[in-house]
N, C-alpha and C. Protein backbone atom coordinates (compact mmCIF):
# COMPACT_ATOMS: atom_id res chain seq x y z
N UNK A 1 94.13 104.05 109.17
CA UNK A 1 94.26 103.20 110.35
C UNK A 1 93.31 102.01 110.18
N UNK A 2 93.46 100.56 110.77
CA UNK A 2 92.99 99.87 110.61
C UNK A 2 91.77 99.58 111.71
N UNK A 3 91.08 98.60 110.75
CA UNK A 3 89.29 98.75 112.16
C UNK A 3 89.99 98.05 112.93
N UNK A 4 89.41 98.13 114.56
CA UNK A 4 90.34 97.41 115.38
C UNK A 4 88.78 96.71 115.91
N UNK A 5 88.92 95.37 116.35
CA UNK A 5 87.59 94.64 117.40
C UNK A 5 87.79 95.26 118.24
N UNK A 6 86.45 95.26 119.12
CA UNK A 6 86.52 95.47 120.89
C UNK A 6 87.27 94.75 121.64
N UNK A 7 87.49 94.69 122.49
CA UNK A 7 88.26 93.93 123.41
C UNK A 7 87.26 92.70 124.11
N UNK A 8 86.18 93.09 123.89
CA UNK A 8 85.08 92.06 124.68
C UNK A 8 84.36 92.14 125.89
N UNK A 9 84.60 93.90 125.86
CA UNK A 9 83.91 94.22 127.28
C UNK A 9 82.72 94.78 127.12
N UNK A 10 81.91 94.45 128.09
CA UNK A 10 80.71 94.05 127.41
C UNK A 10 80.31 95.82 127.49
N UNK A 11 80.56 96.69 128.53
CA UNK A 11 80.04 98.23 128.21
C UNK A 11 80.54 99.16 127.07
N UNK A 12 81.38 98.25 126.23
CA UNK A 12 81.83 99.24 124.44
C UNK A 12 80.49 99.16 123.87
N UNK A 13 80.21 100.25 123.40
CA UNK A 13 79.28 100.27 122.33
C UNK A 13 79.48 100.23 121.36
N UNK A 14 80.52 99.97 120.35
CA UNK A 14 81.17 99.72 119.34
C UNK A 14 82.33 98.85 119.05
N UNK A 15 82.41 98.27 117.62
CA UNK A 15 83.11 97.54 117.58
C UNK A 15 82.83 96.16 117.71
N UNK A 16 81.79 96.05 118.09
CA UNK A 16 81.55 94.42 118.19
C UNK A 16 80.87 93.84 116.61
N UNK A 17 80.55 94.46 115.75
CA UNK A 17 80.06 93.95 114.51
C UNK A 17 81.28 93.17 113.82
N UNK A 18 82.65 94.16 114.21
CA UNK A 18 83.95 93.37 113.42
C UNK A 18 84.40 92.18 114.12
N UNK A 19 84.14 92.12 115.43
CA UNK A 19 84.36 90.70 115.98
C UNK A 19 83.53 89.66 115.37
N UNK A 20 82.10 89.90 115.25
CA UNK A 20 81.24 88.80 114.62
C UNK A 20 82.01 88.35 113.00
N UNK A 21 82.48 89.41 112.42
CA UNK A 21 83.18 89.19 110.96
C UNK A 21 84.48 88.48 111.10
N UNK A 22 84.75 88.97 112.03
CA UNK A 22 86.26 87.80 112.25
C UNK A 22 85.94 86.38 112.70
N UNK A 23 84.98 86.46 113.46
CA UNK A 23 84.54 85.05 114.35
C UNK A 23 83.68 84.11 113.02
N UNK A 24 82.93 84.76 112.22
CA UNK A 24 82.15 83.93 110.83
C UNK A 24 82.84 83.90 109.61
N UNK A 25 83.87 84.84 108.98
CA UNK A 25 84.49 85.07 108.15
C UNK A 25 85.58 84.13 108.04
N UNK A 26 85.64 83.28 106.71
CA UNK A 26 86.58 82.75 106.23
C UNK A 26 87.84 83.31 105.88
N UNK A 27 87.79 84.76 105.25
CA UNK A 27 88.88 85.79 104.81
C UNK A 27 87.87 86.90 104.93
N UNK A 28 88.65 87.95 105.58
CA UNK A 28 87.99 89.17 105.52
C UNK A 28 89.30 90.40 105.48
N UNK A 29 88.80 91.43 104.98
CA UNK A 29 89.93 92.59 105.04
C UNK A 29 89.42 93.90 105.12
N UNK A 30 89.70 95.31 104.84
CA UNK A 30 89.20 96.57 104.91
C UNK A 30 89.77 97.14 104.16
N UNK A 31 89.64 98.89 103.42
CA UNK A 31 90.38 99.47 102.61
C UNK A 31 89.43 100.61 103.12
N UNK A 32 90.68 101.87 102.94
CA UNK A 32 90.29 103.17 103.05
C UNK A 32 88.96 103.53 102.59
N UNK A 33 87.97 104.24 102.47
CA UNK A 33 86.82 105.14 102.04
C UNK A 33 87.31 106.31 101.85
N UNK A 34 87.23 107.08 100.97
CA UNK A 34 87.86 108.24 100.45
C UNK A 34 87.40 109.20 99.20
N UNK A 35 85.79 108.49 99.00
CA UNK A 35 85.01 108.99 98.22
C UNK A 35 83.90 110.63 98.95
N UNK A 36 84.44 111.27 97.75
CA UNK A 36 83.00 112.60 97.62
C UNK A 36 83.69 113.00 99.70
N UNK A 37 85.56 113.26 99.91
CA UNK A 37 85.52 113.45 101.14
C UNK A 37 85.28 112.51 102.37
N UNK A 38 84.54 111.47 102.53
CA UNK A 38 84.76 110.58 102.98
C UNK A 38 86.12 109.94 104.18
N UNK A 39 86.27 109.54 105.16
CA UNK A 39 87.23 109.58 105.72
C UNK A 39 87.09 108.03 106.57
N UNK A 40 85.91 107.51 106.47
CA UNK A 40 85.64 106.22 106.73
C UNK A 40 86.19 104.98 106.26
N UNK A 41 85.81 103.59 106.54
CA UNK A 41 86.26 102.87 106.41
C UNK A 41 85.40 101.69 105.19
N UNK A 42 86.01 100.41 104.77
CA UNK A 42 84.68 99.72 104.01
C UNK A 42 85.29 98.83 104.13
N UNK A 43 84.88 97.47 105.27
CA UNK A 43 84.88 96.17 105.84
C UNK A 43 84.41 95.12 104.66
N UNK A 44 85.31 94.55 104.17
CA UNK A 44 84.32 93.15 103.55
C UNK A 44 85.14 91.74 103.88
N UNK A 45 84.12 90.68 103.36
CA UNK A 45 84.73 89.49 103.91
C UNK A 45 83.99 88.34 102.85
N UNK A 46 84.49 87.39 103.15
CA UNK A 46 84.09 85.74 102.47
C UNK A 46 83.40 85.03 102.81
N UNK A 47 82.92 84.21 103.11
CA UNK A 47 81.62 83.48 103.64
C UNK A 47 82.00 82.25 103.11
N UNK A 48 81.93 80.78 103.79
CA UNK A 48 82.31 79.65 102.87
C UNK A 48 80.38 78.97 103.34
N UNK A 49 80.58 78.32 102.32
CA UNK A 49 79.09 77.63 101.71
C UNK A 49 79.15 76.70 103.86
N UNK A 50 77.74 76.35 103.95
CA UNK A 50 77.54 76.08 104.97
C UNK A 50 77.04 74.61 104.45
C-alpha cells in the first residue's frame, strides 16, 4: 500500500513528514521494505540545488 499524507488536521500525529517531502521534493517516490521480515515502507526523494 502506498504512504498516504495527512489530510492537514492539525490533531494526526502522523503523516505529516510525507507532506513536508511532497511540499520540498522535486521527485519523490516509495518502494516496499521487505528485508530480514520487514513489512514497512522506504520514502525517498530529489532535492534540486537551491
Amino acid at each position: 500500500m502506498p504512504p498516504v499524507p495527512s489530510d492537514g488536521r492539525e490533531e494526526v500525529e502522523d503523516g505529516r513528514g510525507l507532506a513536508l517531502v511532497r511540499a520540498c521534493a522535486d521527485v519523490w517516490g516509495w518502494q516496499p521494505l521487505a528485508r530480514h521480515g520487514s513489512q514497512g515502507k522506504y520514502v525517498w526523494c530529489e532535492l534540486g540545488a537551491a
